[in-house]
Every structure is written in structure tokens, then in C-alpha cells.
N, C-alpha and C. Protein backbone atom coordinates (compact mmCIF):
# COMPACT_ATOMS: atom_id res chain seq x y z
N UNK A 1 9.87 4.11 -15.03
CA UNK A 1 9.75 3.79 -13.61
C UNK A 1 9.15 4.99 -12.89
N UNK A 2 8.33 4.66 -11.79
CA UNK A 2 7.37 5.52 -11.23
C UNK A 2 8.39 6.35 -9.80
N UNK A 3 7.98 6.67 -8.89
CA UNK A 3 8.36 6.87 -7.44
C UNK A 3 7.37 6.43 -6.45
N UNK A 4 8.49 6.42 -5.45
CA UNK A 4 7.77 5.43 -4.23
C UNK A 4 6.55 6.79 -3.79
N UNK A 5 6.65 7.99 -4.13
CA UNK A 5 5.98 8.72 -3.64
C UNK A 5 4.58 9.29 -4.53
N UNK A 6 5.11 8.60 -5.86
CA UNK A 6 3.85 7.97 -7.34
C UNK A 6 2.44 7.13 -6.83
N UNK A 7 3.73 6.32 -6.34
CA UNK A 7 2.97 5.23 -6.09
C UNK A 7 2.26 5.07 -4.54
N UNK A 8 2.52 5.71 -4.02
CA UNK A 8 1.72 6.22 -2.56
C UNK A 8 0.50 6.84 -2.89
N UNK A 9 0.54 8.19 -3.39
CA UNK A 9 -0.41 8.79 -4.25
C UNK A 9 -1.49 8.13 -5.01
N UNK A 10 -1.07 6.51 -5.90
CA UNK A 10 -1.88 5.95 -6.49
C UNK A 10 -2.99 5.04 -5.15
N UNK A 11 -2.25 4.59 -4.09
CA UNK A 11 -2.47 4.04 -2.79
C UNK A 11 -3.66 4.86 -2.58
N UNK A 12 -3.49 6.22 -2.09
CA UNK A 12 -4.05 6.75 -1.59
C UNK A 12 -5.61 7.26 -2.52
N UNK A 13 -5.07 7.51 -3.41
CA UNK A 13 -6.04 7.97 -4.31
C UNK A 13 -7.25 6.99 -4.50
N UNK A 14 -6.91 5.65 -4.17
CA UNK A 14 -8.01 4.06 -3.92
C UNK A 14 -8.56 4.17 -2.86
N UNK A 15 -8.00 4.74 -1.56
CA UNK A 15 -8.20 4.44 -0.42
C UNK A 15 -8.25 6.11 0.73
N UNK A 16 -9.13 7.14 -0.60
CA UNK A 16 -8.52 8.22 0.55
C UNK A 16 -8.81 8.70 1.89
N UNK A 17 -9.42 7.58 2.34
CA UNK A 17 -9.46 7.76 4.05
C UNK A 17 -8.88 7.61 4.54
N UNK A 18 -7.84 6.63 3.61
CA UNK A 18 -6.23 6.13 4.76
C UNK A 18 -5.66 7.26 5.70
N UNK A 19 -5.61 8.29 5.05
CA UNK A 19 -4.95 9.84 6.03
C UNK A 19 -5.96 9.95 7.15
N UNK A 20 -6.99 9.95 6.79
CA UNK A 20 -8.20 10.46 7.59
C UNK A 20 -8.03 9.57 8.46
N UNK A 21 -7.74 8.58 9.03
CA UNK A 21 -8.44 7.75 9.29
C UNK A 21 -7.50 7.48 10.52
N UNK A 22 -5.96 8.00 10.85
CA UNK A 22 -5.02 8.04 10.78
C UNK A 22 -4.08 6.75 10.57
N UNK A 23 -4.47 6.35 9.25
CA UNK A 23 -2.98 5.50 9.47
C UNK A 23 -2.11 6.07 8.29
N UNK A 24 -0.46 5.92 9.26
CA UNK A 24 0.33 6.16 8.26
C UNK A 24 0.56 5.39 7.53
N UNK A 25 1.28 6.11 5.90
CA UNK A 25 1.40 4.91 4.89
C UNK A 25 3.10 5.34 4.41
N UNK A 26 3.73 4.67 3.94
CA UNK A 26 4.94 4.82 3.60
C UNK A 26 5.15 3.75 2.56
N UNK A 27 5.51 4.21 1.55
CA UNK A 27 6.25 3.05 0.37
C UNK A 27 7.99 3.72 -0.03
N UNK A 28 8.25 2.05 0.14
CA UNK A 28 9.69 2.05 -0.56
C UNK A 28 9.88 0.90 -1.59
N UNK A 29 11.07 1.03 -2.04
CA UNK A 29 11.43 -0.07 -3.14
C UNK A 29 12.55 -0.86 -2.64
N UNK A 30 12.20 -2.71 -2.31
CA UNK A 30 13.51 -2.98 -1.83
C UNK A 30 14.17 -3.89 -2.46
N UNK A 31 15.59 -3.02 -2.85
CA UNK A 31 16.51 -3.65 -3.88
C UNK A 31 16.38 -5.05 -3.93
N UNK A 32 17.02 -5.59 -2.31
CA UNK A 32 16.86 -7.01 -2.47
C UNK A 32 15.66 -8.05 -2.98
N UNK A 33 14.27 -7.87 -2.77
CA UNK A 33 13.22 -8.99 -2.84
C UNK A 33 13.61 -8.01 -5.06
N UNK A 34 13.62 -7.05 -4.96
CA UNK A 34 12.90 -6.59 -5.81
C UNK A 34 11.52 -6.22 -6.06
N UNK A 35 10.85 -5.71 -5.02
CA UNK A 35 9.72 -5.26 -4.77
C UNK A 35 9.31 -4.05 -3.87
N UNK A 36 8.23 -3.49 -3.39
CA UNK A 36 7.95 -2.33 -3.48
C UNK A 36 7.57 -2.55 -1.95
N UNK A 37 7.53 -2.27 -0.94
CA UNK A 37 7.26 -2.35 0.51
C UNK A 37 6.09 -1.53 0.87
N UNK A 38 4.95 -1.77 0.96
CA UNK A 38 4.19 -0.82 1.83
C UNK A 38 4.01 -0.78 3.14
N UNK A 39 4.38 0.16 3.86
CA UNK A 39 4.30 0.56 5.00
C UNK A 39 2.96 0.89 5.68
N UNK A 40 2.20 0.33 7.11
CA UNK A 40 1.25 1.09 7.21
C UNK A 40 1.39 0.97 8.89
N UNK A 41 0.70 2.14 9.47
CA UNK A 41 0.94 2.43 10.62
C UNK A 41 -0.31 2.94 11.42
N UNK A 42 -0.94 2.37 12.61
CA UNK A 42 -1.69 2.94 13.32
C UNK A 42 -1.31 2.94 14.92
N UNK A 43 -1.33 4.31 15.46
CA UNK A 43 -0.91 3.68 17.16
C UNK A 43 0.10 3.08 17.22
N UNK A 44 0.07 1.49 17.86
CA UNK A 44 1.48 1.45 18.10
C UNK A 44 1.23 -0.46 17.09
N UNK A 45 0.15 -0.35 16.01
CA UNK A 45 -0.03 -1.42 15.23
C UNK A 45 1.14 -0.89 13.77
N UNK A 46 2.14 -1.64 13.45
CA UNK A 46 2.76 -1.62 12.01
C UNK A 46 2.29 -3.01 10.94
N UNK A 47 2.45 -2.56 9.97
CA UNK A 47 2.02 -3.50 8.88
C UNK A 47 3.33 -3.74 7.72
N UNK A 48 3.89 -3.91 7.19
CA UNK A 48 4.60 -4.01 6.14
C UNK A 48 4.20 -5.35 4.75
N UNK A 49 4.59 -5.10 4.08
CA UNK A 49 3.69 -5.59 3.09
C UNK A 49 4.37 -5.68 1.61
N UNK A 50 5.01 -6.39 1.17
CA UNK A 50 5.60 -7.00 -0.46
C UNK A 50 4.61 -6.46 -1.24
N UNK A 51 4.23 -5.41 -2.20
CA UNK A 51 3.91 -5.41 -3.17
C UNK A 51 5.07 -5.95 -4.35
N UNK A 52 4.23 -6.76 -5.04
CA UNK A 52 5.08 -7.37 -6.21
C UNK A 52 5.12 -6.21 -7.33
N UNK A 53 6.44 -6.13 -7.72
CA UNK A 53 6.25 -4.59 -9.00
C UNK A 53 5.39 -4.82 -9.97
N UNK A 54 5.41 -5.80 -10.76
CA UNK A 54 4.38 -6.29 -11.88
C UNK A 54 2.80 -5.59 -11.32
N UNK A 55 2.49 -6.07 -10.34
CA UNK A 55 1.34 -5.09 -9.77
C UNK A 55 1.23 -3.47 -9.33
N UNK A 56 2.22 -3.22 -9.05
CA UNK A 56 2.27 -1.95 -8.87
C UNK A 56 2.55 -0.98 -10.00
N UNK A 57 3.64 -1.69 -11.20
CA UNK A 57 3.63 -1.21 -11.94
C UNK A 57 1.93 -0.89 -12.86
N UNK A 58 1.27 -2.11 -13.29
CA UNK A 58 -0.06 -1.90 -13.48
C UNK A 58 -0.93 -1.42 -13.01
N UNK A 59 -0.77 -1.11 -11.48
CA UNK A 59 -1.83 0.27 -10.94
C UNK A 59 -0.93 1.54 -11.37
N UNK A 60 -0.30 1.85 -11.28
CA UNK A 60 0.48 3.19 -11.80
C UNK A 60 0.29 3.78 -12.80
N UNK A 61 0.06 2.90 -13.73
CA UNK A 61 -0.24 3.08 -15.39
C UNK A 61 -1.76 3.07 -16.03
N UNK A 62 -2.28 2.24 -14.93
CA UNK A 62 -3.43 2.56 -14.93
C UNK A 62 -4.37 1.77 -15.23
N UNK A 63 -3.84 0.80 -15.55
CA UNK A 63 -4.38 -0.82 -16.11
C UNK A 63 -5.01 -1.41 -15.00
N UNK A 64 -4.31 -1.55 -14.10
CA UNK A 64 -4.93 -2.29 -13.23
C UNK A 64 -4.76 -2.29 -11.67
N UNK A 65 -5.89 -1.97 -10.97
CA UNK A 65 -5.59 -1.58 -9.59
C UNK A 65 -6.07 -2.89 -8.50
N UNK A 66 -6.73 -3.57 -9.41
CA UNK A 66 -7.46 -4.79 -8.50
C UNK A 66 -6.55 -5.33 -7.41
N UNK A 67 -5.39 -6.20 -7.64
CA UNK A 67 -4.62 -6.47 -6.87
C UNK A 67 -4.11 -5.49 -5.83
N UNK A 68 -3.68 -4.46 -5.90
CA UNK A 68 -3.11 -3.14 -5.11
C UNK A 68 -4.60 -3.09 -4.20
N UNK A 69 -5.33 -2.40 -4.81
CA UNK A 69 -6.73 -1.98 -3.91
C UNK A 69 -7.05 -3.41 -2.82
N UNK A 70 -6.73 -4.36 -3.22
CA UNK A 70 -7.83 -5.58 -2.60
C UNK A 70 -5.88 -6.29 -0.99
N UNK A 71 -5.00 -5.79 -1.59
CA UNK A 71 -3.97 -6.10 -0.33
C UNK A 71 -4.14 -4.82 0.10
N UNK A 72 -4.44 -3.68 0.34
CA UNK A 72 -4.40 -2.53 1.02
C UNK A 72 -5.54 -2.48 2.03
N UNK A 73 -6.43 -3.21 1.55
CA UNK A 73 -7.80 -2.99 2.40
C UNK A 73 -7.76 -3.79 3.17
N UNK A 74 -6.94 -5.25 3.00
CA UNK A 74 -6.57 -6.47 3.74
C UNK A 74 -5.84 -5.80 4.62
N UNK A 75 -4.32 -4.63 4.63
CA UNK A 75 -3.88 -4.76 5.37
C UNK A 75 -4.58 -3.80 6.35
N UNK A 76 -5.29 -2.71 5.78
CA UNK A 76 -6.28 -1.54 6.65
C UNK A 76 -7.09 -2.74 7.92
N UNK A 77 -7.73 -3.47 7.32
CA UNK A 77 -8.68 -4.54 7.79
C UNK A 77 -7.71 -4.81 9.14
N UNK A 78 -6.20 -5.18 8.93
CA UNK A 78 -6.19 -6.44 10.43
C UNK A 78 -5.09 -5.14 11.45
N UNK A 79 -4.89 -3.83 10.28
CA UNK A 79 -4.93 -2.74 11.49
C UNK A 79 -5.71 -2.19 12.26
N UNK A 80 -6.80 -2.09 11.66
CA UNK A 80 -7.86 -1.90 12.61
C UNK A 80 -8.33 -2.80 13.37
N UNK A 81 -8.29 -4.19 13.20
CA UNK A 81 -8.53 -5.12 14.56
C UNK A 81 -9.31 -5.92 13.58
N UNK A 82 -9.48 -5.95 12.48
CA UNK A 82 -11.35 -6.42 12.30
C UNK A 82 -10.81 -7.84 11.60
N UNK A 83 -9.62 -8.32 11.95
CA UNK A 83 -9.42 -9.94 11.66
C UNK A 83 -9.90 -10.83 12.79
N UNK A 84 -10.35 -11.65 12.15
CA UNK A 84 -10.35 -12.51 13.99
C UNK A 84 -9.91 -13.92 13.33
């Protein structure tokens, strides 16, 4: 098993403008769903977000980031406004 702070790192490492860019990111693990929470934050916009472990575990390891990379950019996308 990885850390929520592993697995931020792997986040970021896909996406490293997220800092730049300013949004905050925060991951936790929540006992109950059994899944991994990503946090994202701009201004006074929040995002939260179910990563399923099966996916997170496979970006971590290194197999596979497709799923992780492609909900992160979704959620970047409707923090920044650019859903309509």
C-alpha cells in the first residue's frame, strides 16, 4: 500500500501545473466508500472526487495512469470554469 501523499506526488507528477496554476490538491483514503478522495481547490471553487483504488493503485505502480490522468483534468477543467 502506497500513501495519500504517494499518491499526490503521482497526481502531480501527470499534471505539474496543478501547483502552478494555483489549485490546491489534497488526497485522502476514505475508510468508508473504500476509496481514495481527491481534493482540489481554487479560490473559493472545491472539487472532491472518488478515485476508485483499483485505479490508483495502477497509477502508483506504474501500469496505468489513463484513468487517474483523464478524471484529474476533468476535474481541473470545471475548476477553472471551462464546463458549460
Amino acid at each position: 500500500m502506497y500513501t495519500a501523499e504517494e499518491l499526490c506526488e503521482k497526481i502531480v507528477s501527470i499534471y505539474p501545473d496543478i501547483g502552478e496554476c494555483g489549485i490546491d490538491i489534497n488526497v485522502d483514503y476514505n475508510k468508508v466508500e473504500n476509496t481514495w478522495m481527491v481534493h482540489l481547490k481554487k479560490g473559493s471553487h472545491k472539487l472532491d472526487h472518488f478515485l476508485e483504488t483499483g485505479d490508483a493503485d495502477s497509477c502508483v505502480e506504474g501500469k496505468k495512469c489513463i484513468a487517474l490522468g483523464l478524471e484529474i483534468a476533468q476535474l481541473r477543467k470545471n475548476i477553472e470554469g471551462d464546463q458549460f
